[in-house]
Protein backbone atom coordinates (compact mmCIF):
# COMPACT_ATOMS: atom_id res chain seq x y z
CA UNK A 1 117.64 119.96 118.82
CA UNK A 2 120.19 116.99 119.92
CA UNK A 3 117.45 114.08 119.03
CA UNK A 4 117.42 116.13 115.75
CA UNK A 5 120.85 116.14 114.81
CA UNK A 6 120.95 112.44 115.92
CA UNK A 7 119.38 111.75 112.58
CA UNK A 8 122.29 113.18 110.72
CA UNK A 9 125.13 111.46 112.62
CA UNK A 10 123.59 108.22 112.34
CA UNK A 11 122.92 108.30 109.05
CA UNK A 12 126.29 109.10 108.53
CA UNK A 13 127.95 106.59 110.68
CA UNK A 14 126.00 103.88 108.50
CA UNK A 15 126.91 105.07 105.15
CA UNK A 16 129.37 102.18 103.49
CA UNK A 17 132.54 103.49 102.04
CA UNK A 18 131.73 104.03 97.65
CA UNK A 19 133.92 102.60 94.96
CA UNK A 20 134.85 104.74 92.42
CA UNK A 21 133.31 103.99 89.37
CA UNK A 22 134.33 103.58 85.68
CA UNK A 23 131.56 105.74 84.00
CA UNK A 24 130.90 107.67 80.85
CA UNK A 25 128.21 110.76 80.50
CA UNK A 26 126.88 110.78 77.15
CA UNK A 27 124.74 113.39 75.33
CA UNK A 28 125.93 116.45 77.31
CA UNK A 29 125.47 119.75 77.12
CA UNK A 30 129.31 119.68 78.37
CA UNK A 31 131.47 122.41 80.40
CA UNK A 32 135.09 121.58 80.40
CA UNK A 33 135.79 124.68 83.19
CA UNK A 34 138.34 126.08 81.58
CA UNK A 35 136.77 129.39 80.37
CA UNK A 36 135.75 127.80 76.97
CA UNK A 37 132.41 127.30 75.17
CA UNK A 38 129.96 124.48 76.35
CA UNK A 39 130.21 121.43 73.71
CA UNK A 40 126.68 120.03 72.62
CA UNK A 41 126.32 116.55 72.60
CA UNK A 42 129.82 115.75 74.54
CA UNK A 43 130.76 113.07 76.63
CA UNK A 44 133.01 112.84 79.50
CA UNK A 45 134.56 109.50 80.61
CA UNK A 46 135.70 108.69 84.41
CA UNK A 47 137.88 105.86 84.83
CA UNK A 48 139.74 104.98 88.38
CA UNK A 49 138.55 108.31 89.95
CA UNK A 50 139.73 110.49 87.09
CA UNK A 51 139.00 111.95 84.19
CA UNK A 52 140.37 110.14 80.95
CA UNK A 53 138.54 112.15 77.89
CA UNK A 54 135.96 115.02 77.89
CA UNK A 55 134.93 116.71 74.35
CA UNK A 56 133.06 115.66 71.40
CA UNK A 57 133.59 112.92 69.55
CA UNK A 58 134.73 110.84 72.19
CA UNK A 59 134.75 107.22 72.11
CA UNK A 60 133.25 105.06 74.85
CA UNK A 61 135.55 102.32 75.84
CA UNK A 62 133.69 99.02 75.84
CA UNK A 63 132.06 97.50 79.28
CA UNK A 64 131.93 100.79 80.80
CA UNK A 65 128.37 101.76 82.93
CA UNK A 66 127.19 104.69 80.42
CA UNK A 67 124.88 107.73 82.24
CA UNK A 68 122.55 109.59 79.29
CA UNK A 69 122.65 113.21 80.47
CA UNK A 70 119.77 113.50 77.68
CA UNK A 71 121.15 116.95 77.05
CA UNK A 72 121.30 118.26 80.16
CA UNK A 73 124.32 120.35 81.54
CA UNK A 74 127.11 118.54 82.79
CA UNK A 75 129.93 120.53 84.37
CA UNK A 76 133.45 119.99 86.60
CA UNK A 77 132.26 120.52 90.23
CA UNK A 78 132.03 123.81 91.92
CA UNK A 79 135.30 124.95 93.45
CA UNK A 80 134.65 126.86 96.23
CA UNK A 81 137.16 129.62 96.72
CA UNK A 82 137.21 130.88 100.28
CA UNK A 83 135.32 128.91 103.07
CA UNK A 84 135.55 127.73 106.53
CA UNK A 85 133.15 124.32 105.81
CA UNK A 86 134.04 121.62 107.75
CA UNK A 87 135.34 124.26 110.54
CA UNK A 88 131.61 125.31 111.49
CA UNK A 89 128.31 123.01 112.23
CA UNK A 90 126.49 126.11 114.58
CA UNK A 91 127.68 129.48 114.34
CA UNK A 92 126.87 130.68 117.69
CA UNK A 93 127.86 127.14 119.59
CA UNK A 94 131.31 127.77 120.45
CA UNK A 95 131.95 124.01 120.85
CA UNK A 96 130.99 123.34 117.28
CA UNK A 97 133.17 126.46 115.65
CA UNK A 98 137.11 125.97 115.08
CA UNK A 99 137.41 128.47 112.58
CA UNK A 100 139.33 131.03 114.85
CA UNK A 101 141.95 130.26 117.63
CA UNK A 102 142.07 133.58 119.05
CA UNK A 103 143.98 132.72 122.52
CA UNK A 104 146.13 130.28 121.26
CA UNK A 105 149.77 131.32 121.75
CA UNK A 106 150.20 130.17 117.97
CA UNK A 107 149.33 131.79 114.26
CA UNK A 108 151.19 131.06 111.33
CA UNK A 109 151.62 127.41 112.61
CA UNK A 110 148.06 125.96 113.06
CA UNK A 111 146.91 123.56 110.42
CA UNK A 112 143.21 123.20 110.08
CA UNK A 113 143.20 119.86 108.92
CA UNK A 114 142.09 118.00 112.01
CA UNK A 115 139.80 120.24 112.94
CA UNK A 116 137.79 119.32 109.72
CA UNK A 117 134.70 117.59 110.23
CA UNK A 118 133.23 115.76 107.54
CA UNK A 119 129.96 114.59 109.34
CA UNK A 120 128.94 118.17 109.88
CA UNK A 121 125.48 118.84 108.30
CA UNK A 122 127.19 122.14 106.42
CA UNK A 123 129.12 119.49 103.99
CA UNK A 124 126.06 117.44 102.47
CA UNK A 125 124.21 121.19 102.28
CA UNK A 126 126.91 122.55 100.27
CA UNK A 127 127.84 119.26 97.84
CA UNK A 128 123.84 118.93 97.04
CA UNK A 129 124.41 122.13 95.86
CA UNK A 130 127.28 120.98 93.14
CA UNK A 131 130.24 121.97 95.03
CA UNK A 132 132.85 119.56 94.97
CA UNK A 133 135.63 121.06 96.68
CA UNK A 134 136.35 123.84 98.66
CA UNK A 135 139.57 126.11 99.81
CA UNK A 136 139.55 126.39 103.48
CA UNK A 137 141.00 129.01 105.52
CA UNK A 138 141.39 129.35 109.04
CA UNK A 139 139.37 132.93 110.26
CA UNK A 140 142.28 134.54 113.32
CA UNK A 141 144.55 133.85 115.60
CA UNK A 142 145.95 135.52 118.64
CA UNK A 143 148.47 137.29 116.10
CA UNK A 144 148.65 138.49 113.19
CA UNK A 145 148.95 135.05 111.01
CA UNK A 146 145.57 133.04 110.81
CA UNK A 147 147.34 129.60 110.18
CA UNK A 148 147.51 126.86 107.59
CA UNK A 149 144.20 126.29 104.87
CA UNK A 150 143.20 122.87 103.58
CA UNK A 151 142.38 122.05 100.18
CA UNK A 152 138.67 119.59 100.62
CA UNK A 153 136.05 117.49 99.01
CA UNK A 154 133.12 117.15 100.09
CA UNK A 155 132.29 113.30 99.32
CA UNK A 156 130.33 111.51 102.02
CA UNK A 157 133.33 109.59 103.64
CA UNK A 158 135.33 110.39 106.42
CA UNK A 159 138.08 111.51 104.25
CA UNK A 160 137.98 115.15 102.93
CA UNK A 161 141.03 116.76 103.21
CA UNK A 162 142.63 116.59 99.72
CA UNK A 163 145.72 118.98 100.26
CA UNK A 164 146.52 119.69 103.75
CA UNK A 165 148.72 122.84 104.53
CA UNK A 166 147.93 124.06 101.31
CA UNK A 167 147.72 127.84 102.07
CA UNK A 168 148.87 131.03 105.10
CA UNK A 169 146.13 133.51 105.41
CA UNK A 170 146.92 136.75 106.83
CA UNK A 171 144.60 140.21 107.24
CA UNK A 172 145.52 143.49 106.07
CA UNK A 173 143.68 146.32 106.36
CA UNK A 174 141.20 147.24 109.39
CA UNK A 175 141.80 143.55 110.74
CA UNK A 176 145.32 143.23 110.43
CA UNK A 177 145.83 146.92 112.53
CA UNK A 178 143.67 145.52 115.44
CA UNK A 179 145.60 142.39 115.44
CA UNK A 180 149.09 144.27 114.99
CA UNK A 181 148.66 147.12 117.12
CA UNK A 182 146.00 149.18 115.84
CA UNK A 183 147.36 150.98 112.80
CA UNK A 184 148.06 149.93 109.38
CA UNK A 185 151.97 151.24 110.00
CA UNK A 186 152.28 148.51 112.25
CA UNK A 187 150.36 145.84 110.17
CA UNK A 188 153.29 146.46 108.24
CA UNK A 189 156.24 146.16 110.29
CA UNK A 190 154.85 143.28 112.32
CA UNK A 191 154.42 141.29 108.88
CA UNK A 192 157.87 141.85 107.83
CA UNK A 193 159.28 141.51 111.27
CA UNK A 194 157.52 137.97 111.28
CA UNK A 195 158.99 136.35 107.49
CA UNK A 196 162.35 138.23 108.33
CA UNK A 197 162.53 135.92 111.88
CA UNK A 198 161.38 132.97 110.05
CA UNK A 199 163.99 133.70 107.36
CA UNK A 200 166.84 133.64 110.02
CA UNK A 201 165.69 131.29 111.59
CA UNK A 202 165.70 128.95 108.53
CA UNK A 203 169.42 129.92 108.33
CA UNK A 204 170.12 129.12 112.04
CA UNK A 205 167.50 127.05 113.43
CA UNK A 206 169.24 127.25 116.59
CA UNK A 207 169.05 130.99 117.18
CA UNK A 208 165.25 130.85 117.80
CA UNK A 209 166.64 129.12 121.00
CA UNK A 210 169.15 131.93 121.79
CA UNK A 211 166.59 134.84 121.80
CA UNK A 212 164.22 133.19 124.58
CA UNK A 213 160.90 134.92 125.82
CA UNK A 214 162.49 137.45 123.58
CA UNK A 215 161.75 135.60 120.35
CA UNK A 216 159.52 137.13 117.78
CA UNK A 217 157.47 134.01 116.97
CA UNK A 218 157.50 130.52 118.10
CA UNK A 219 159.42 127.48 116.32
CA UNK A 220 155.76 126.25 114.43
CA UNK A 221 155.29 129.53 113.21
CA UNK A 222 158.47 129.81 112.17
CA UNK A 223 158.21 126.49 110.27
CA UNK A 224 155.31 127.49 108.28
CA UNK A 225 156.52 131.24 107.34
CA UNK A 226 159.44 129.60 106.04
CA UNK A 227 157.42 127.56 103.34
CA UNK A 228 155.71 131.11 102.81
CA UNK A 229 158.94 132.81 102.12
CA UNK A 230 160.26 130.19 99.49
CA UNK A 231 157.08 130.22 97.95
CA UNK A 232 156.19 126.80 98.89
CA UNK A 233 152.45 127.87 100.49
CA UNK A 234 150.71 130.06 98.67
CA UNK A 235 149.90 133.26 101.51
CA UNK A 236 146.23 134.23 100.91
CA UNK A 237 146.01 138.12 102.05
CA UNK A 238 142.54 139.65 102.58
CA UNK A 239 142.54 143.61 101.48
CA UNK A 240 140.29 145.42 100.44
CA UNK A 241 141.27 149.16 100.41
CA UNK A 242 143.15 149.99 97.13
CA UNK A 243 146.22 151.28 98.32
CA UNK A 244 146.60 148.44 101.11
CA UNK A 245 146.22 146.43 97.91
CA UNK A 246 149.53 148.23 96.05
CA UNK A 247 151.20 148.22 99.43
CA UNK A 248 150.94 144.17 99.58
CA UNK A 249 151.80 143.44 96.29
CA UNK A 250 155.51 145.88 97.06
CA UNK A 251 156.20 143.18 99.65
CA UNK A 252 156.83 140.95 96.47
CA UNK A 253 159.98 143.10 96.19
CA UNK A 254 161.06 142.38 99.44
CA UNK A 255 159.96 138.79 99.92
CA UNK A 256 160.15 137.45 95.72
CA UNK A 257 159.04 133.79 96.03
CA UNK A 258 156.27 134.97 98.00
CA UNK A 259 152.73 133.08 96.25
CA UNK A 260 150.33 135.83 96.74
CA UNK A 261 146.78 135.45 96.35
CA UNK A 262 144.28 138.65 97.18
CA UNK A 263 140.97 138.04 98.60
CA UNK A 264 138.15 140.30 99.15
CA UNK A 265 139.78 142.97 96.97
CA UNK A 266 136.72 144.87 97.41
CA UNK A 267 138.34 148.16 95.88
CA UNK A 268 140.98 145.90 93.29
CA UNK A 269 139.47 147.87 89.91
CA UNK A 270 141.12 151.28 90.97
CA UNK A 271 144.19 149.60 91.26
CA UNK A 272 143.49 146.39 88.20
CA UNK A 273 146.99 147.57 86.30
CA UNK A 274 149.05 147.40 89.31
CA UNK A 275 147.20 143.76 90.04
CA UNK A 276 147.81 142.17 86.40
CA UNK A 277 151.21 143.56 86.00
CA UNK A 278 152.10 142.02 89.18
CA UNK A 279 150.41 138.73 87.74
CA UNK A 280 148.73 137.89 91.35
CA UNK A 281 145.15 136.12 91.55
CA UNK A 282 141.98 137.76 93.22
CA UNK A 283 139.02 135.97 94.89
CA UNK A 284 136.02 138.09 94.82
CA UNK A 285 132.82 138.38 96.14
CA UNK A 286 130.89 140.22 93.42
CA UNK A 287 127.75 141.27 96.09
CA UNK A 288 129.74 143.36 97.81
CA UNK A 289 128.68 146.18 96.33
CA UNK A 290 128.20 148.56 99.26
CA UNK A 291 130.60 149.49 101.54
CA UNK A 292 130.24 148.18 105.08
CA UNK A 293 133.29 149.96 106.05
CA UNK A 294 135.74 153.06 105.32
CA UNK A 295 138.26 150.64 103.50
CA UNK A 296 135.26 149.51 100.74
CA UNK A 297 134.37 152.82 99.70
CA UNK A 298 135.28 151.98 96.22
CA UNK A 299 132.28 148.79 96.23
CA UNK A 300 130.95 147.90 93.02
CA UNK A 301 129.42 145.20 91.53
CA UNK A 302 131.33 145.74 88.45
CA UNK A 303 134.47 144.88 90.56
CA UNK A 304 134.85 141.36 88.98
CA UNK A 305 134.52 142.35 85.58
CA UNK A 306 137.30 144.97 85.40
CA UNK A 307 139.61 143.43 86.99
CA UNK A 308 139.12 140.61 84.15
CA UNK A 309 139.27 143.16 81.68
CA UNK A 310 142.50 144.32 83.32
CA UNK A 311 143.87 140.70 82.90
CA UNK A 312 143.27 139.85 86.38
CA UNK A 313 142.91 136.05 87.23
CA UNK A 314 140.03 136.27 88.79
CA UNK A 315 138.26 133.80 91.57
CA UNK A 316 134.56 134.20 92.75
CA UNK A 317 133.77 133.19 96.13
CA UNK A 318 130.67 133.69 99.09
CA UNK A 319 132.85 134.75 101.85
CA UNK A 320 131.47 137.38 103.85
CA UNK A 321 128.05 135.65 103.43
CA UNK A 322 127.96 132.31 105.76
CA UNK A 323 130.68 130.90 104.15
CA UNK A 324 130.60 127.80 105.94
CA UNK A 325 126.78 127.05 105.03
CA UNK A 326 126.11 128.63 101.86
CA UNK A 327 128.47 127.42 99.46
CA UNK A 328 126.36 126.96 97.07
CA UNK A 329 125.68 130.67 96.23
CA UNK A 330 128.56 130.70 94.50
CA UNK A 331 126.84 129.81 91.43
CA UNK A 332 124.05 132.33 91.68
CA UNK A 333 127.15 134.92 92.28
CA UNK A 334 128.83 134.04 89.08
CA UNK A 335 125.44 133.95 87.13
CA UNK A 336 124.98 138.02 88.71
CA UNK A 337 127.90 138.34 86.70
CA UNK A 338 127.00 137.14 83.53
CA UNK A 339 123.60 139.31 83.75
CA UNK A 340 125.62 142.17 84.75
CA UNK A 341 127.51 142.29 81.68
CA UNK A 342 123.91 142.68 79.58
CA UNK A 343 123.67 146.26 81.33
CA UNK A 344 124.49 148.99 79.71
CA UNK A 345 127.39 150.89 81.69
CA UNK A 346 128.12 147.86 84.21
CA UNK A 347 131.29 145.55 83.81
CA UNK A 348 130.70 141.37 84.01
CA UNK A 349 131.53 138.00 82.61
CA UNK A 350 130.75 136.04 80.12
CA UNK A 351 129.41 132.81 81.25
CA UNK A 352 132.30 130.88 80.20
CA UNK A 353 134.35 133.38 82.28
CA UNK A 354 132.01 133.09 85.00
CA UNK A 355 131.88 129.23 85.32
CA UNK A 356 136.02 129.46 85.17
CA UNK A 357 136.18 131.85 87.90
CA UNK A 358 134.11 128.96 90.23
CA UNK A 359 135.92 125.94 88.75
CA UNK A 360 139.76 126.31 87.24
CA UNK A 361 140.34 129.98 88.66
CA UNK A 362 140.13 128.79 92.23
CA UNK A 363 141.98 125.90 91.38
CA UNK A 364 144.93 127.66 89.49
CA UNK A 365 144.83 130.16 92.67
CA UNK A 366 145.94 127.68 95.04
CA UNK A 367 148.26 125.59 92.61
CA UNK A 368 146.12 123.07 92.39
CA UNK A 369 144.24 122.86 88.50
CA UNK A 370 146.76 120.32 86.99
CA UNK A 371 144.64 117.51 89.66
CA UNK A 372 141.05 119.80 90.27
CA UNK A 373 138.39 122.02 88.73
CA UNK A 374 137.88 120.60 85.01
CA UNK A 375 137.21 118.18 83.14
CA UNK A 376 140.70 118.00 80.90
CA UNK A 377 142.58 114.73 81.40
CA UNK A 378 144.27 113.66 84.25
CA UNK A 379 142.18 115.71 86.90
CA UNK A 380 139.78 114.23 89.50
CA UNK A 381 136.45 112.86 88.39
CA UNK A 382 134.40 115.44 90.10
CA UNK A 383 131.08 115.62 87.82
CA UNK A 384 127.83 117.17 88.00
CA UNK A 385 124.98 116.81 85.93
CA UNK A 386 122.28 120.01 86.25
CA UNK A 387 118.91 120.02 85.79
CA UNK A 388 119.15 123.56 83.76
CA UNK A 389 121.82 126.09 83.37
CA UNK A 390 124.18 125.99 86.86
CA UNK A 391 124.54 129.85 86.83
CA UNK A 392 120.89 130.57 86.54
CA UNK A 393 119.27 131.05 90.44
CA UNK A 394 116.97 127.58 90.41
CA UNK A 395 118.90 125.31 88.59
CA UNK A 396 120.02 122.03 90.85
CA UNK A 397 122.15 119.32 90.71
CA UNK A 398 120.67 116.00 89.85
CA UNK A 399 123.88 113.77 89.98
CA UNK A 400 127.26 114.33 91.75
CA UNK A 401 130.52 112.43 91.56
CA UNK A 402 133.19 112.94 93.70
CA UNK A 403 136.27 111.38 92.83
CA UNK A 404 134.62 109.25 90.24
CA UNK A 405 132.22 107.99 93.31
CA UNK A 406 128.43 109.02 92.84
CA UNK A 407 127.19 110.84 95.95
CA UNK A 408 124.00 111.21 98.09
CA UNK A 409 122.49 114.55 97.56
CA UNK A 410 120.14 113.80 100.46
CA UNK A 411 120.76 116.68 103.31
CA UNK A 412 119.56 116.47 107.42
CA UNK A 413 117.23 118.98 105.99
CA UNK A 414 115.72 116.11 103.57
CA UNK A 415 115.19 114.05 106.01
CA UNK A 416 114.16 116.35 108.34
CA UNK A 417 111.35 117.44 106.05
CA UNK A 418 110.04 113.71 105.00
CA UNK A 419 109.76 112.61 108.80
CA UNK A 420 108.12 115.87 110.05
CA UNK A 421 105.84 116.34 106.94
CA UNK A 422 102.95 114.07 108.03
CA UNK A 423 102.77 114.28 111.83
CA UNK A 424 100.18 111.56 113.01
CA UNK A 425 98.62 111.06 116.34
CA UNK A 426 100.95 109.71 119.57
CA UNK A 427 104.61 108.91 118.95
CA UNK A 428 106.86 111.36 116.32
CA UNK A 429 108.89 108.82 114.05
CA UNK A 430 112.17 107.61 114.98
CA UNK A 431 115.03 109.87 114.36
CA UNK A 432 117.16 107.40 113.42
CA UNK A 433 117.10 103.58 113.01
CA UNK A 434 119.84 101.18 115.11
């Protein structure tokens, strides 16, 4: 297995740093990501890493290297709402996972971001597979805070965080009462408990000293609730059960700058009013559609598409379902979606709805779709051209830019495959050339 994964790391470690390039991708079948129509015979132009026009009509400034989609789909990149890629290469070799911390004597404080690894074989899986960029979140801690969430790309450099620090997560629900105590009471309490000592102790930073061993979290933690508090970080919450769902969304009265995003939601459509009118964002996963537990009794498929009927910004994401490795689902998920809404009595997308919920939604949810997750002016150039239609189940990427920087889609698993697939007599192939 070590020889194996050899042939990964040295193929990275040889891979020359990519210029961005000045491009334009003519004759699309072109999907800005916002939520509307695709445009037939569009272009999009990429100049200095970002996107400078994307419609019909547009002109192609002169000298620039022009790519003939020939009709084919091009789209923004897949946003990936909720993952731990980069934290994860093998799940069951603890010296390869980061995603938890759970006996470190810190929470709300720990940053992800240099835990990232970039060279794991998890990030060339997931950006064959058209995703671009992903929302990272820590899994636990010791306490009740998980820690700080990256925003990253997935380009083949050594660089992928894009927004460091850019989210809290925090569990409610059957996870947050083990962590807290073991009841949902003292979920509660301890939550409020936690922003209320961060809030005096962005007052009086020098009280945290005063109260000692006595203190109810330590200075980092503090640091990073405070940012929570003023609205600063967004605080991703996963919940699932309906009324754990009204009962976070109160703490809004208590806490008003708080950013709150819901994940999971698994039970959000009994409570959709209460979500829109509170005008908080949901990340989904729309297969959970069986409960696995007393707080998802309420699991439907239809989930996704009344809370969007509801007026619920709504996210699509695989967690729950490797999401580390699989990334790439995401896609099939939202394409469930748009089938979904064909059946008579079920509740889905459209498909410009469900392309949004993997592109701008995710983006908007973490504050981040003025610079990520379309093609409109001004945001990155992260382009993919498709071999079909992305949301149906064996459509594939055929070109990926990052960034404005094409990409390998070549995986370990690639290569894996071409140097095992004709095993001759006496020596195996190198793994990897010097």
């Amino acid at each position: 297995m070590m020889r194996a994964l050899l042939l990964s790391v040295a193929a990275l470690a040889v891979t020359a740093p990519i210029a961005a390039q000045d491009i334009a991708i003519t004759n699309a079948k072109l999907v800005i990501g916002d939520g509307s129509a695709p445009i037939e015979g569009g272009t999009v132009v990429v100049r200095g890493g970002k996107v400078v026009a994307a419609g019909a009509g547009v002109a192609v400034p002169a000298g620039i290297e022009r790519v003939d989609a020939k009709g084919r789909w091009v789209t923004p990149g897949i946003v990936a709402a909720f993952s731990r890629v980069g934290l994860v290469e093998v799940d069951a070799v603890s010296g390869t996972n980061d995603r938890s911390a759970g006996r470190s004597r810190f929470s709300a404080g720990l940053d992800i971001a240099p835990a990232l690894n970039p060279m794991g074989s998890p990030v060339a899986v997931n950006r064959a597979a058209g995703v671009t960029r992903a929302i990272v979140a820590p899994g636990s801690s010791s306490n009740l805070f998980a820690g700080q969430g990256a925003v990253v790309d997935l380009a083949d450099d050594m660089d992928m965080v894009t927004r460091p620090r850019a989210l809290q997560f925090v569990a409610f629900g059957e996870a947050g009462s083990a962590k807290a105590g073991g009841s949902r009471a003292a979920t509660f309490l301890l939550f409020r408990e936690q922003l209320l000592a961060a809030r005096s102790y962005a007052r009086n930073p020098a009280a945290l000293a005063e109260w000692g061993n006595d203190a109810m979290i330590q200075r980092a933690d503090a640091d990073a609730l405070v940012r929570v508090i003023d609205g600063t970080t967004p605080l991703f919450v996963r919940v699932d059960r309906a009324v754990d769902i009204v009962n976070v969304i109160k703490l809004k009265g208590e806490f008003p700058a708080l950013k709150l995003v819901l994940v999971g939601v698994t039970e959000g459509w009994l409570v959709a009013r209460d979500i829109a009118a509170a005008k908080v964002p949901v990340l989904v996963s729309p297969l959970t559609d069986l409960p696995s537990s007393f707080e998802q009794l309420g699991a439907t498929q239809s989930n996704a598409g009344r809370l969007k009927a509801a007026g619920v910004d709504v996210s699509v994401g695989v967690f729950d379902d490797d999401d580390a490795h699989k990334m790439g689902y995401t896609t099939q998920y939202a394409g469930n979606l748009v089938g979904l809404a064909r059946l008579p009595g079920a509740s889905g997308l459209s498909w410009d709805q469900a392309f949004a919920a993997i592109s701008s939604a995710p983006a908007r949810a973490v504050g981040m779709d003025a610079s990520i997750g379309s093609l409109r002016a001004g945001r990155v150039g992260d382009v993919v051209i498709w071999d079909d239609d992305p949301l149906e189940l064996g459509s594939r990427p055929t070109m990926v830019w990052i960034d404005g920087k094409r990409q390998s889609l070549t995986t370990r698993q690639d290569r894996l495959r071409d140097r095992y697939a004709t095993p001759q007599e006496g020596a195996l192939p190198k793994a990897y050339d010097r």
